[in-house]
Each structure stands twice: as C-alpha cells, then as structure tokens.
N, C-alpha and C. Protein backbone atom coordinates (compact mmCIF):
# COMPACT_ATOMS: atom_id res chain seq x y z
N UNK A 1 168.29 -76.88 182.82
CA UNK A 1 168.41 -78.19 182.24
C UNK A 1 169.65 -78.21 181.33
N UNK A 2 170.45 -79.24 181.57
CA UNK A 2 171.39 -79.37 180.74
C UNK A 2 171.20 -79.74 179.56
N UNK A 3 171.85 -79.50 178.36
CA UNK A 3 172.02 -79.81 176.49
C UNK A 3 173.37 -80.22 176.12
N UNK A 4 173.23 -80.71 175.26
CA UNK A 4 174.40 -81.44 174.28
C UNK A 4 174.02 -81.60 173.05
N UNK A 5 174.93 -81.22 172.23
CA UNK A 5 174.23 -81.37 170.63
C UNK A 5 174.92 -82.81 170.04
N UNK A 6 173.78 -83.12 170.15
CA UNK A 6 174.33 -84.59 169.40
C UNK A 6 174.69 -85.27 168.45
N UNK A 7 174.75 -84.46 167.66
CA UNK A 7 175.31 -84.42 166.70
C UNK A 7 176.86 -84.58 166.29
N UNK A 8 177.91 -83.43 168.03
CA UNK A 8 178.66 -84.09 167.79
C UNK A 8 179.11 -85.21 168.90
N UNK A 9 178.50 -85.84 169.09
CA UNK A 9 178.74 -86.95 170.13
C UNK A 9 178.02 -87.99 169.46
N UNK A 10 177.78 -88.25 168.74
CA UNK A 10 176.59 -89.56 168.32
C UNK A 10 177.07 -89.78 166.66
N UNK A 11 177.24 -90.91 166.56
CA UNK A 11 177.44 -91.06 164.84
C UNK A 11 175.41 -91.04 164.02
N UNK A 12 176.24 -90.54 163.21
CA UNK A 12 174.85 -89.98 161.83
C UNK A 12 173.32 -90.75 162.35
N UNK A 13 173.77 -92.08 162.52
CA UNK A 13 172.73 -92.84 162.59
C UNK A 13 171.67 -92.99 163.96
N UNK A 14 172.59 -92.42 164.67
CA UNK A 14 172.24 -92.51 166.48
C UNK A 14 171.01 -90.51 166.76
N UNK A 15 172.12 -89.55 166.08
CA UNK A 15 171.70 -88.35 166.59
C UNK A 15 170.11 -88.27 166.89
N UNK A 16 169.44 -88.82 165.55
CA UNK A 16 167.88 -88.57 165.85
C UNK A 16 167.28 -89.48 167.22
N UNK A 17 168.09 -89.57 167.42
CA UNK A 17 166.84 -91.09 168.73
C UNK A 17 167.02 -90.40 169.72
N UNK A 18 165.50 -90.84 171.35
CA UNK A 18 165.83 -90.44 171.84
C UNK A 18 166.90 -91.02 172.83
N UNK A 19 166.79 -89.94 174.75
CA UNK A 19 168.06 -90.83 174.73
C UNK A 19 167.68 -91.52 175.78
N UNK A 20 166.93 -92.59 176.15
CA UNK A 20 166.79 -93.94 176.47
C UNK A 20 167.13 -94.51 175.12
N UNK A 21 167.11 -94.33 173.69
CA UNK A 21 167.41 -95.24 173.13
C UNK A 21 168.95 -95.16 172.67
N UNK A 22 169.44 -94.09 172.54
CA UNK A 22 170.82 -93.98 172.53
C UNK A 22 171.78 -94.56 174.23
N UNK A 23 171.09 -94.68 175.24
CA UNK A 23 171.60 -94.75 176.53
C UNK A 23 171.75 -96.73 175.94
N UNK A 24 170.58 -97.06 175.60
CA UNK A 24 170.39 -98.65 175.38
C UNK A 24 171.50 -98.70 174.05
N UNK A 25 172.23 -97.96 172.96
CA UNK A 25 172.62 -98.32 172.00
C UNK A 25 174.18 -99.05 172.82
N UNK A 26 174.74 -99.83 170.98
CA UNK A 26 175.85 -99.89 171.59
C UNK A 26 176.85 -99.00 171.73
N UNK A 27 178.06 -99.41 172.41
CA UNK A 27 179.13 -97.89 172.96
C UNK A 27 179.35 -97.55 170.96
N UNK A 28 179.42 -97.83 170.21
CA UNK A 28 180.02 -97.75 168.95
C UNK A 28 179.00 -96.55 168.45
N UNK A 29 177.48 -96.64 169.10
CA UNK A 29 177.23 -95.52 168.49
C UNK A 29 177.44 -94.05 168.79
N UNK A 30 178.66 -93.61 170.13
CA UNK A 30 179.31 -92.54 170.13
C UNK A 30 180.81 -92.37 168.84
N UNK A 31 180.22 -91.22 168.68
CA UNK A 31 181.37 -90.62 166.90
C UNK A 31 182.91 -90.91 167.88
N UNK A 32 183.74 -91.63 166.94
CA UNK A 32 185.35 -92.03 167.50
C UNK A 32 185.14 -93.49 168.38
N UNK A 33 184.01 -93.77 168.53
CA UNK A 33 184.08 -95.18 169.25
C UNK A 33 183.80 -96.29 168.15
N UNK A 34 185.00 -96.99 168.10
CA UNK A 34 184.70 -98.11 166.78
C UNK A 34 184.40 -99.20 166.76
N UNK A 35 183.75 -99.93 165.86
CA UNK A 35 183.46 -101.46 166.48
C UNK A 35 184.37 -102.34 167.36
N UNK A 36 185.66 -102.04 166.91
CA UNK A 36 186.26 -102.99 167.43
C UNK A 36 187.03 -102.34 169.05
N UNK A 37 186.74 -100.70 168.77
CA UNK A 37 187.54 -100.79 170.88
C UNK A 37 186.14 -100.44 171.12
N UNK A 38 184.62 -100.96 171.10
CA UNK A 38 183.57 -100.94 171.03
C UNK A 38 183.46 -102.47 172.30
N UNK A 39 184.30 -103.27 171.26
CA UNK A 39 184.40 -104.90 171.60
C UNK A 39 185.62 -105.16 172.56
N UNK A 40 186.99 -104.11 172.68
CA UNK A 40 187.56 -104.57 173.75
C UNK A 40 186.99 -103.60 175.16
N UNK A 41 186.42 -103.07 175.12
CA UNK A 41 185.51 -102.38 176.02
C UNK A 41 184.70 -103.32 176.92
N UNK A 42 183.64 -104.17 175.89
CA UNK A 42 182.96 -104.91 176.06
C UNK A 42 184.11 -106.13 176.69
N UNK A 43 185.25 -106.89 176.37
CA UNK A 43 185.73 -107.74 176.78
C UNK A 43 187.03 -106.85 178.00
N UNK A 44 186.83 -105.92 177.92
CA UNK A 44 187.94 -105.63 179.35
C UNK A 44 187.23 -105.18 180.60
N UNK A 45 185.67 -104.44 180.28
CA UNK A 45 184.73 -104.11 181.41
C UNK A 45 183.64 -104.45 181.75
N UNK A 46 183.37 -105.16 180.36
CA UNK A 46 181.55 -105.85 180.34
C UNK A 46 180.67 -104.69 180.11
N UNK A 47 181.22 -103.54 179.09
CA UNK A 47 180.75 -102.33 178.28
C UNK A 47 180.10 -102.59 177.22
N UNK A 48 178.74 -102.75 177.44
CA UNK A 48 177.97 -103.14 176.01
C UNK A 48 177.11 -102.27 175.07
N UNK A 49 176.35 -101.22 176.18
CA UNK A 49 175.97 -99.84 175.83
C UNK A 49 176.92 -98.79 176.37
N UNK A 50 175.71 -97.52 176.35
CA UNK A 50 176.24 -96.10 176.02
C UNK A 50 176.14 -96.13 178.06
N UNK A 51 174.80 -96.49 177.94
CA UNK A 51 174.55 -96.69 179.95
C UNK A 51 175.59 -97.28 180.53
N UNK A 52 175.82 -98.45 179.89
CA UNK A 52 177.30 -99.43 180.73
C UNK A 52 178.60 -98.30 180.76
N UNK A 53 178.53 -97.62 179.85
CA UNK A 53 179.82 -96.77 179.42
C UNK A 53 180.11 -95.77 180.71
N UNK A 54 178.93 -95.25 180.86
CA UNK A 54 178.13 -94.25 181.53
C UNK A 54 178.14 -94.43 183.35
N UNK A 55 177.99 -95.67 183.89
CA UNK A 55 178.17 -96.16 184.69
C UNK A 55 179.33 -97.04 185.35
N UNK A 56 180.54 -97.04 184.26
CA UNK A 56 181.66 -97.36 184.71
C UNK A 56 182.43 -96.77 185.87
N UNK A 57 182.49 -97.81 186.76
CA UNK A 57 183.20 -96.68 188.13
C UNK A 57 184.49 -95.81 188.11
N UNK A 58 185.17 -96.42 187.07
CA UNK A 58 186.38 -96.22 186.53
C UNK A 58 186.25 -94.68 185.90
N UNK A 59 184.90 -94.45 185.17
CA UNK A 59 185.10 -93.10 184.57
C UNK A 59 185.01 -92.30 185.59
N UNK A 60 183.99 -92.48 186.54
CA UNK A 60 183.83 -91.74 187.44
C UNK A 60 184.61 -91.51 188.44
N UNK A 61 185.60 -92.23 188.52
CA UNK A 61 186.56 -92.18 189.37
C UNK A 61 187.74 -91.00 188.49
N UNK A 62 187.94 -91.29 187.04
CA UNK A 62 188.62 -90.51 186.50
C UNK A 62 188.03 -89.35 186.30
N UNK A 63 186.68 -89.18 186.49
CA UNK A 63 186.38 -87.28 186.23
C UNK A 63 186.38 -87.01 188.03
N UNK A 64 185.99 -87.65 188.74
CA UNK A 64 186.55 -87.22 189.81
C UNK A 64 187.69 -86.29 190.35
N UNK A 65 188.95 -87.31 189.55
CA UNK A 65 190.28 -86.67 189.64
C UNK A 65 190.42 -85.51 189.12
N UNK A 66 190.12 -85.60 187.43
CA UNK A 66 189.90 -84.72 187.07
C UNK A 66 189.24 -83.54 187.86
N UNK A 67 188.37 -83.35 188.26
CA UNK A 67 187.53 -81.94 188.54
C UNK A 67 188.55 -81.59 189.68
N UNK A 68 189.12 -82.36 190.65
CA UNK A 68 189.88 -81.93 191.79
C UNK A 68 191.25 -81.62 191.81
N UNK A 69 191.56 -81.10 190.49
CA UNK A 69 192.60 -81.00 189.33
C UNK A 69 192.34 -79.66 189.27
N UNK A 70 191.32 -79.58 188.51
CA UNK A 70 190.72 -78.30 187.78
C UNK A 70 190.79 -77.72 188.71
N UNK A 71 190.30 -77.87 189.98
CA UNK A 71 189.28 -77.27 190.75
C UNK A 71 190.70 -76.43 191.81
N UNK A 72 192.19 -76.92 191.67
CA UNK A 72 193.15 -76.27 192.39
C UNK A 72 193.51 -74.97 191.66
C-alpha cells in the first residue's frame, strides 16, 4: 500500500482529515497552492478540488511524459 506524509503536502489545516475529505477540499488546501492560482486553476480548467486537480488530463498527460523521460 502506498503512503504520503501529509503533512508535507497538505496545509496545517487539511493534514488531519481523511482523504475523501481532503480529495473533496479545495486545490488551496495543498501547501504552495494559493487562493488565488487556487482560482485561476479553477477559471483556466474548471479545478475546484484536490479530485478535479487529480483528474486533470493534462497532468496525466504530463507525468506520462515525464515517466517516458525517466524511463530512457
């Protein structure tokens, strides 16, 4: 089973929850994500949670690349 300490991925207020409720928070409650590129997120992809974040095809398209990068 995979882990992550959330502590450092989650601001102060987020770490204790679980994570359906951090998946439902907004993107702002990952540490370095700020209200406001929180909100052009939300107005450039329709990114409102951590799930929307999560499900962007765009990321997945960029770790894609990524790994087939790594992976030479």
């Amino acid at each position: 089973m995979a882990s992550i300490d959330l502590d450092k991925v989650l601001d102060k207020a987020w770490a204790d929850k679980s994570v359906p409720e951090v998946l439902a928070a907004p993107v702002s409650a990952l540490k370095g994500v700020s209200d406001r590129q929180a909100g052009l997120l939300k107005e450039a992809f329709g990114v409102v949670t951590v799930a929307d974040l999560a499900a962007l095809k765009y990321v997945g398209w960029a770790q894609a690349l990524a790994a087939l990068d790594s992976a030479k």
